[in-house]
Protein backbone atom coordinates (compact mmCIF):
# COMPACT_ATOMS: atom_id res chain seq x y z
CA UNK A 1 0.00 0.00 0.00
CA UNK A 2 2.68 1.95 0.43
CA UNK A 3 3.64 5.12 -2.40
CA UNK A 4 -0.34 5.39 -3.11
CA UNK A 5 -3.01 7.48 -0.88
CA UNK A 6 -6.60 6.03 0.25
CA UNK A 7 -8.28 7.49 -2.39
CA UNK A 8 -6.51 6.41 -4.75
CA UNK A 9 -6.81 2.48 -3.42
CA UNK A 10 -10.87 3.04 -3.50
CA UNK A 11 -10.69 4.51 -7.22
CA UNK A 12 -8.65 1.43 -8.84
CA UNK A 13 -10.82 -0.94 -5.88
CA UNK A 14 -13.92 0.47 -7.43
CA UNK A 15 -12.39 0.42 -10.89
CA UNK A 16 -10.56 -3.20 -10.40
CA UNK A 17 -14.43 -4.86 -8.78
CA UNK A 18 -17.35 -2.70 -9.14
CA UNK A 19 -18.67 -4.98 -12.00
CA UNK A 20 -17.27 -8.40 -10.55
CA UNK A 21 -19.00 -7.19 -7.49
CA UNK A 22 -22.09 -6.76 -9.16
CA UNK A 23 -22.41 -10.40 -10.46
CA UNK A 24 -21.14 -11.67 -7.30
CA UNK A 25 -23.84 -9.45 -5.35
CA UNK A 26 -26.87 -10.55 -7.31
CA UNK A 27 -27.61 -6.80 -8.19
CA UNK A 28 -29.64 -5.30 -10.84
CA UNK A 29 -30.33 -2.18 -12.70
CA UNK A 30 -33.87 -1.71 -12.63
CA UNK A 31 -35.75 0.38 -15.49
CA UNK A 32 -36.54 4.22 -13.60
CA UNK A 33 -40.04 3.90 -15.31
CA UNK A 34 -40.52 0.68 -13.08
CA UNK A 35 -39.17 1.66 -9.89
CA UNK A 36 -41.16 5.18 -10.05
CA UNK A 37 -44.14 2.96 -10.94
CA UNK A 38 -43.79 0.37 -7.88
CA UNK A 39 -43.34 3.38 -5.37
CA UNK A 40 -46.12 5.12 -6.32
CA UNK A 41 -48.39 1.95 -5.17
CA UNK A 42 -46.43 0.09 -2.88
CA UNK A 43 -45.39 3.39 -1.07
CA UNK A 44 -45.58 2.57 2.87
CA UNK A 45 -44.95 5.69 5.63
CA UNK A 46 -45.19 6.16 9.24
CA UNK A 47 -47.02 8.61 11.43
CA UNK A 48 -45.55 9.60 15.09
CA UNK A 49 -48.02 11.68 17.20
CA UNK A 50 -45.76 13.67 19.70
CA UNK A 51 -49.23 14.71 21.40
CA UNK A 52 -49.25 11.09 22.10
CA UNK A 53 -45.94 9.83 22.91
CA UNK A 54 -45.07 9.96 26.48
CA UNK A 55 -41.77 8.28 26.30
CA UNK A 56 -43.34 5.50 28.16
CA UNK A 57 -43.32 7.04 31.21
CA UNK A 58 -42.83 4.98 34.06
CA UNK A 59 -40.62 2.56 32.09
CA UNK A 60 -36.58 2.61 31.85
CA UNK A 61 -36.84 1.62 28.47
CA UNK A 62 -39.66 2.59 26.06
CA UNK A 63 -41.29 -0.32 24.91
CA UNK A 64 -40.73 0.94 21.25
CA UNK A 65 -36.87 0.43 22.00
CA UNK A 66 -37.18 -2.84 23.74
CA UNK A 67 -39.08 -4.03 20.86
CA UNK A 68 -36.79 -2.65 18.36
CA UNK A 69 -33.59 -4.34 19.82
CA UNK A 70 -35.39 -7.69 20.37
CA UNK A 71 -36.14 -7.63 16.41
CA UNK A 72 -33.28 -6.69 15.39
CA UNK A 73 -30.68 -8.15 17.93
CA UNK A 74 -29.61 -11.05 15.04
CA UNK A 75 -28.41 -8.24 12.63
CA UNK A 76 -26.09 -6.24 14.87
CA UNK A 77 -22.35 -6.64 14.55
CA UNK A 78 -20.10 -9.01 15.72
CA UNK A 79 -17.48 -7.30 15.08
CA UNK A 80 -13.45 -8.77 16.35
CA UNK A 81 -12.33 -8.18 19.74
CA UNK A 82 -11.58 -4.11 20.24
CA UNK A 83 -7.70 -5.10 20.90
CA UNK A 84 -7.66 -6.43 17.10
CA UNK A 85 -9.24 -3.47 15.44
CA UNK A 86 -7.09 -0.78 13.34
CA UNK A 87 -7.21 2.90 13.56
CA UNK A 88 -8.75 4.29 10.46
CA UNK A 89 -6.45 5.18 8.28
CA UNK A 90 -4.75 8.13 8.34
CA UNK A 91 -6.83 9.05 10.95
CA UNK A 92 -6.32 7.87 14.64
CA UNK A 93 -10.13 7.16 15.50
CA UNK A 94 -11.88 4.22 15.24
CA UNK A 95 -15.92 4.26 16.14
CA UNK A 96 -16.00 0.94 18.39
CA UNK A 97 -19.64 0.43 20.16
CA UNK A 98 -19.46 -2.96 21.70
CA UNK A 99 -18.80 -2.31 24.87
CA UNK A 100 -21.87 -0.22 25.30
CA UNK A 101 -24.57 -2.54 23.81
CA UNK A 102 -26.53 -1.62 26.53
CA UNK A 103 -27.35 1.71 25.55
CA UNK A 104 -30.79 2.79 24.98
CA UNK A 105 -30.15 6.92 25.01
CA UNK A 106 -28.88 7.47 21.56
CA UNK A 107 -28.13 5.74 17.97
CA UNK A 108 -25.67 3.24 18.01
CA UNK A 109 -25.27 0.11 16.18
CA UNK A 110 -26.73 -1.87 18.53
CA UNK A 111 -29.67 0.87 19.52
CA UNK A 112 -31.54 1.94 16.24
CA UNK A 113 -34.07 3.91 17.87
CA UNK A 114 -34.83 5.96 20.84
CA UNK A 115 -36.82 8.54 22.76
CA UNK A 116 -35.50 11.85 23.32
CA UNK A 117 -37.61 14.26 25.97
CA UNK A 118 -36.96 17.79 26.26
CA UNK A 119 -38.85 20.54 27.65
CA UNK A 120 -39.58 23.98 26.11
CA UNK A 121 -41.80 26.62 26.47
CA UNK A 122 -44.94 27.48 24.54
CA UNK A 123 -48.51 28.99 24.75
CA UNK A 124 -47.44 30.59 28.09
CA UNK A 125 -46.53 26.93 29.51
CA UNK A 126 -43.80 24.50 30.24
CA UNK A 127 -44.83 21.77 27.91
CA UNK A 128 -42.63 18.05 27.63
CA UNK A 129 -42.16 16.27 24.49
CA UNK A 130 -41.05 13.18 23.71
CA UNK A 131 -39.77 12.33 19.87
CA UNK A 132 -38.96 9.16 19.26
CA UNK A 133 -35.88 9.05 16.78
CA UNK A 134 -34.43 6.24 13.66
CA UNK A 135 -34.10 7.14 10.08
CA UNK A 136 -36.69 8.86 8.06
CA UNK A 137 -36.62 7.02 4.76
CA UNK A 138 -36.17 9.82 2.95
CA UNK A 139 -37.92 10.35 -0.59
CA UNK A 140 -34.57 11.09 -2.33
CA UNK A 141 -32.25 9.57 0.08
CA UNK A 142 -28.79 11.61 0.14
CA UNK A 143 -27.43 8.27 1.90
CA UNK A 144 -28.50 5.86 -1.15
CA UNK A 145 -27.71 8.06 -4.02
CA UNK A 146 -23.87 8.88 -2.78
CA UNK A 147 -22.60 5.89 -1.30
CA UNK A 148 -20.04 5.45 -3.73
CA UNK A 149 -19.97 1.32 -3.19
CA UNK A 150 -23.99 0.68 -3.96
CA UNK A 151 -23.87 -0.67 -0.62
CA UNK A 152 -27.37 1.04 -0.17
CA UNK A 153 -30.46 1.29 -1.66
CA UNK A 154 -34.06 2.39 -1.58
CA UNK A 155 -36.69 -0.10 -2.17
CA UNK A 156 -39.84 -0.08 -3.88
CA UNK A 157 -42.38 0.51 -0.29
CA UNK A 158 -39.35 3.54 -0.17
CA UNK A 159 -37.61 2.37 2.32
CA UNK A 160 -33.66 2.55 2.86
CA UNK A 161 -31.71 -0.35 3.53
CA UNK A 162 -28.20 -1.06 3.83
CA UNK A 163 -26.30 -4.07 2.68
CA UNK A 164 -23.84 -4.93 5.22
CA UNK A 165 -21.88 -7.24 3.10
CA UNK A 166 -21.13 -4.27 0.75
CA UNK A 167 -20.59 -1.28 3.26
CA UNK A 168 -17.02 -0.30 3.81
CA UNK A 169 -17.70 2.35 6.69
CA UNK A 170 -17.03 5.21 5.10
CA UNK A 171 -19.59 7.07 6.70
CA UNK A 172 -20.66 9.57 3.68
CA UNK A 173 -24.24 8.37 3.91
CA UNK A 174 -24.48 9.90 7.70
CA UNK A 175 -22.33 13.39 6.44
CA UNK A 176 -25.01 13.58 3.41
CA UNK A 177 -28.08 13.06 6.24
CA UNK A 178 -29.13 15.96 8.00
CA UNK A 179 -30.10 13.66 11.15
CA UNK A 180 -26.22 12.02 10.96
CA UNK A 181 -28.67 8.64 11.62
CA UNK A 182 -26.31 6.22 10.44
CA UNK A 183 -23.73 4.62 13.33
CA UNK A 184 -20.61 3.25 12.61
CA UNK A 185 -19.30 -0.04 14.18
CA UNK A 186 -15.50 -0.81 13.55
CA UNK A 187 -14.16 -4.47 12.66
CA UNK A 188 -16.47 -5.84 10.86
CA UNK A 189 -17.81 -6.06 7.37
CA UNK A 190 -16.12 -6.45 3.88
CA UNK A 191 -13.09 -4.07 4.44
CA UNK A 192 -11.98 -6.42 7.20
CA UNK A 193 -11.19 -9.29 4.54
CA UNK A 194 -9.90 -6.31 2.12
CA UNK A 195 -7.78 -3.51 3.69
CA UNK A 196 -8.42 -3.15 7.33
CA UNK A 197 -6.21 -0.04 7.75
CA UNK A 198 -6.82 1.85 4.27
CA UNK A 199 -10.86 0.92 3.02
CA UNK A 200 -13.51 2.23 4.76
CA UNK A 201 -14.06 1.70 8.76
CA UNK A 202 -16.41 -0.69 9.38
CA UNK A 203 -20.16 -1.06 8.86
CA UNK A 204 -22.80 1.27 8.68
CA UNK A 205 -26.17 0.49 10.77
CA UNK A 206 -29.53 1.95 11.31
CA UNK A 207 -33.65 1.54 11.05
CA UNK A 208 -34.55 -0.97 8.27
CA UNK A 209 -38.15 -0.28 9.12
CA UNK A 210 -38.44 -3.78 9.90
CA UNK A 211 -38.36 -4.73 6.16
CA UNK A 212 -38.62 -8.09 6.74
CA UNK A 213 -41.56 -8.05 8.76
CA UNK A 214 -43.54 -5.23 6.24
CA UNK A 215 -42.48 -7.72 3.29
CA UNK A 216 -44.58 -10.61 5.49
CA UNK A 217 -47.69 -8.44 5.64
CA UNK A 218 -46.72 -6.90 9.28
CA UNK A 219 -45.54 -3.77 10.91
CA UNK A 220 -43.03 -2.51 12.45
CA UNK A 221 -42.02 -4.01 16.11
CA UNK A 222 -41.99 -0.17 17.54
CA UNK A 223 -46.12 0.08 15.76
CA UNK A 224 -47.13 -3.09 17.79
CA UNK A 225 -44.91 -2.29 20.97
CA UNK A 226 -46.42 1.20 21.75
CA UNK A 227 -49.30 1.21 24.08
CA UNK A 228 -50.26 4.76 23.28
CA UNK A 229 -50.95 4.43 19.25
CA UNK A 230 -48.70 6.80 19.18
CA UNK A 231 -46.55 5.37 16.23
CA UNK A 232 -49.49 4.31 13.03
CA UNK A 233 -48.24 2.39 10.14
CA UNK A 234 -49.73 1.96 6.49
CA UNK A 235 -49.46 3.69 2.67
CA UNK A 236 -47.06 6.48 2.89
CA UNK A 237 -50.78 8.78 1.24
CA UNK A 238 -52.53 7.58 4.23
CA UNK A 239 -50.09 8.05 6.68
CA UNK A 240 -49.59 12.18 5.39
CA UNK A 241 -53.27 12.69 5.19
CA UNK A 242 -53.66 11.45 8.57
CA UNK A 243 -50.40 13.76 9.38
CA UNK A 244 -52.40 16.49 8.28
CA UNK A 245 -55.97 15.99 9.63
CA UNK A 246 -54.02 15.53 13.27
CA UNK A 247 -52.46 18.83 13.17
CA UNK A 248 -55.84 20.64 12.05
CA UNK A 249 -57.11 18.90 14.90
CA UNK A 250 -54.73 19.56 17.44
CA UNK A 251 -53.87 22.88 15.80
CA UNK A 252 -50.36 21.66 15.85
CA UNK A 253 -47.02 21.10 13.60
CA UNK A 254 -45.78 18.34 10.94
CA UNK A 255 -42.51 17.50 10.48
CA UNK A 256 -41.32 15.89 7.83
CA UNK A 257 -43.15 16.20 4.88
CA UNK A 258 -40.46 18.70 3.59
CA UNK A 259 -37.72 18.24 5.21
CA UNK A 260 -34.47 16.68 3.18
CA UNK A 261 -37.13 16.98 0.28
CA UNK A 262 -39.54 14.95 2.00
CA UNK A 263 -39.52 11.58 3.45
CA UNK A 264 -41.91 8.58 4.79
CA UNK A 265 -41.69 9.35 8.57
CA UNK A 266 -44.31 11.90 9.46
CA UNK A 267 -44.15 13.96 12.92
CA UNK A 268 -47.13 15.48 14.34
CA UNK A 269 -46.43 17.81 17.29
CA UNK A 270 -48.68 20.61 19.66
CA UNK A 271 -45.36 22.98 19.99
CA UNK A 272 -43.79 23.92 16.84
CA UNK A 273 -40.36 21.70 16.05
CA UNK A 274 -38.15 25.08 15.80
CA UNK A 275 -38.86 25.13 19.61
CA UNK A 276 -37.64 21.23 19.86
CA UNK A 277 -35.18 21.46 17.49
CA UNK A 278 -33.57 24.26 19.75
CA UNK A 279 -33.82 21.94 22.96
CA UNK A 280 -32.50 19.36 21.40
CA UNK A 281 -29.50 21.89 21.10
CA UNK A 282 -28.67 22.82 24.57
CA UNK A 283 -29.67 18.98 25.57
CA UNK A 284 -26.84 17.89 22.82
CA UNK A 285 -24.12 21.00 24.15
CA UNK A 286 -24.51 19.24 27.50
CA UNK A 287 -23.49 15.68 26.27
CA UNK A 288 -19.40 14.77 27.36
CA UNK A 289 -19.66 14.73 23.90
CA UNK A 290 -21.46 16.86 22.21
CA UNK A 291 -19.66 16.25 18.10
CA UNK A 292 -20.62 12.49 18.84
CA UNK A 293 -22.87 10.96 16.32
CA UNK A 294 -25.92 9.39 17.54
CA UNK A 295 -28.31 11.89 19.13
CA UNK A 296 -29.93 13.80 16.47
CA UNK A 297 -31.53 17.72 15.73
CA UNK A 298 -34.25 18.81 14.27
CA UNK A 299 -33.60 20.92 11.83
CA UNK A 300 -36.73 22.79 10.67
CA UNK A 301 -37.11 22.97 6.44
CA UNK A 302 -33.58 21.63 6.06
CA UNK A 303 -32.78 20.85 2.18
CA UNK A 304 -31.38 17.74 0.49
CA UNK A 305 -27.49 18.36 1.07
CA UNK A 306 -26.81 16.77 -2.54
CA UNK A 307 -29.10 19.92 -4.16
CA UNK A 308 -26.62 21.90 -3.39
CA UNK A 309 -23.32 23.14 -5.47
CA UNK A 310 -20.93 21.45 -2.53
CA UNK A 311 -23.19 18.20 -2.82
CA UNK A 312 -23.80 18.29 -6.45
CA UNK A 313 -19.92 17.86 -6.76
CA UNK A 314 -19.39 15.64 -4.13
CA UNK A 315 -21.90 13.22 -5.62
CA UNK A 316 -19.83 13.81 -8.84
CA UNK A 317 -16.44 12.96 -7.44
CA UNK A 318 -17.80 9.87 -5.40
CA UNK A 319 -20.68 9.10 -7.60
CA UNK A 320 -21.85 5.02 -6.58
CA UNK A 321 -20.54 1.39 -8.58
CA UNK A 322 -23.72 1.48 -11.21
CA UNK A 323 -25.38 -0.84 -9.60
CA UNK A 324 -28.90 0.50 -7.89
CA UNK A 325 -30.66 -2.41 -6.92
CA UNK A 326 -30.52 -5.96 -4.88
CA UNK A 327 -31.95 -8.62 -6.44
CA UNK A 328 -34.08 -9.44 -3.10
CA UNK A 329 -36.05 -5.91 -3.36
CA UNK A 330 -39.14 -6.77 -4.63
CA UNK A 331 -42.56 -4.52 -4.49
CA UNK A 332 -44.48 -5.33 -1.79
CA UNK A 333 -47.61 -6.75 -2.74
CA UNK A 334 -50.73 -5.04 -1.65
């Protein structure tokens, strides 16, 4: 490795194996017609009613994370002991989570959801809010479209996935998201049996929207778990229409429908989210940590990061391996 920089090993990896990897990966390039067709009727969203939500009060853990890690439990990493893991190169960091499985109070690879409560003022009153946080399966996806490996992908329902045995780590799909949802777990994945010190970092992780259990007819594990109805499931239409009618209603605030360009997670709230979002601020400056990934904003409004002239030519530079589909993402069948 030595006389040639890390990004020139990805550009003659990607050059050498993005088409090998495409045979050996079972992907296919879908026709656009198609894939526009199957997400305007197979198009599944989410609706989370903060005037609902009361974090579970009462309970350590919300029942939404409990149920959460007990689905998804067989698909965190295993990744090799900490001792045997490399710094990533040429940087001396490494993002190494499994020695805090346990934790239930932000994104990690191991946690991917949770509750965050703030308090802020509004209408004269102290009011509490609980928002329960994963991705947001975004309409366009920053994450999918730049990750310059295809290691991710947006299915028909419009959900985002992420193909573990194709991610390398290199964390562009979490810059690119304006929640930084994404959470890196070192020493495991692909560049392990690669380059462990030069490709990538390890394995990106977050909500799948319990894909495998929508694809079976079901919902989500956090939909059954929460005893409030606070979290409703079904057709991404349905799920904005009901968005809608609930802050009319409550004469409240949707998140959600814009943001990033839109996306299939829907937030209905009684205080407006520029209040929460600036909570979530000071609650964030007050971490140990406060430039750790894991505990996301809420920025109000917030564009599509690759719409603009910085992310137009970042997706040029590190544009993905033509390859836009796995062969297992089918349209779900109504």
């Amino acid at each position: 490795m030595s006389g040639i920089t890390r990004r020139e090993f990805i550009k003659r990896t990607v050059a050498a194996g993005g088409a090998g990897g495409a045979i050996l990966y079972g992907f296919k390039k879908p026709a656009a017609a198609s894939v526009a067709g199957e997400q305007r009727t197979a198009a599944v969203g989410t609706l989370i009613d903060l005037s609902k939500c009361d974090g579970c009060a009462g309970v350590e853990v919300p029942l939404c994370v409990q149920a959460c890690r007990q689905e998804n439990g067989a698909k965190y990493p295993n990744p090799v002991p900490s001792k045997e893991i490399h710094y990533y190169w040429p940087n001396k960091k490494k993002e190494d989570w499994q020695d805090k499985k346990a934790l239930t109070n932000r994104l990690t690879p191991y946690n991917w959801t949770f509750v965050q409560k703030v308090k802020v003022e509004y209408g004269g009153k102290q009011v509490e809010v609980a928002v329960p946080r994963r991705c947001m399966h975004c309409e366009n996806p920053p994450c999918a479209n730049l990750c310059p490996f295809g290691a991710q992908a947006k299915t028909p329902a419009g959900i985002t996935l992420i193909n573990k045995d194709l991610c390398l780590g290199g964390a562009k799909c979490r810059d690119v998201c304006p929640w930084g949802i994404p959470a890196r777990q070192a020493g495991v994945g692909l560049y392990m049996k690669i380059a462990p010190k030069y490709l990538g970092a390890g394995v990106m992780y977050k909500c799948d929207l319990c894909y495998d259990r929508i694809k079976a007819g079901g919902k989500p594990a956090c939909v059954e778990a929460c005893p409030k109805q606070a979290i409703l499931f079904g057709s991404k239409a349905a799920m904005r229409q009901a968005a809608l009618e609930r802050a009319r209603e409550i004469d409240g605030f949707i998140y959600g429908d814009v943001e990033n360009g839109g996306t299939s997670t829907f937030y209905v709230s009684p205080v407006p989210f520029e209040k929460i979002d600036q909570a979530l601020k000071k609650q964030r400056d007050q971490q140990p940590n406060p430039s750790a990934p894991g505990f996301p904003l809420m920025p109000v409004k917030v564009g599509n990061y690759l719409d603009t002239a910085n992310g137009m030519a970042l997706s040029m530079l590190v544009a993905p391996v033509p390859v836009l589909r796995w062969r297992d993402l089918q349209p779900i069948k109504k």
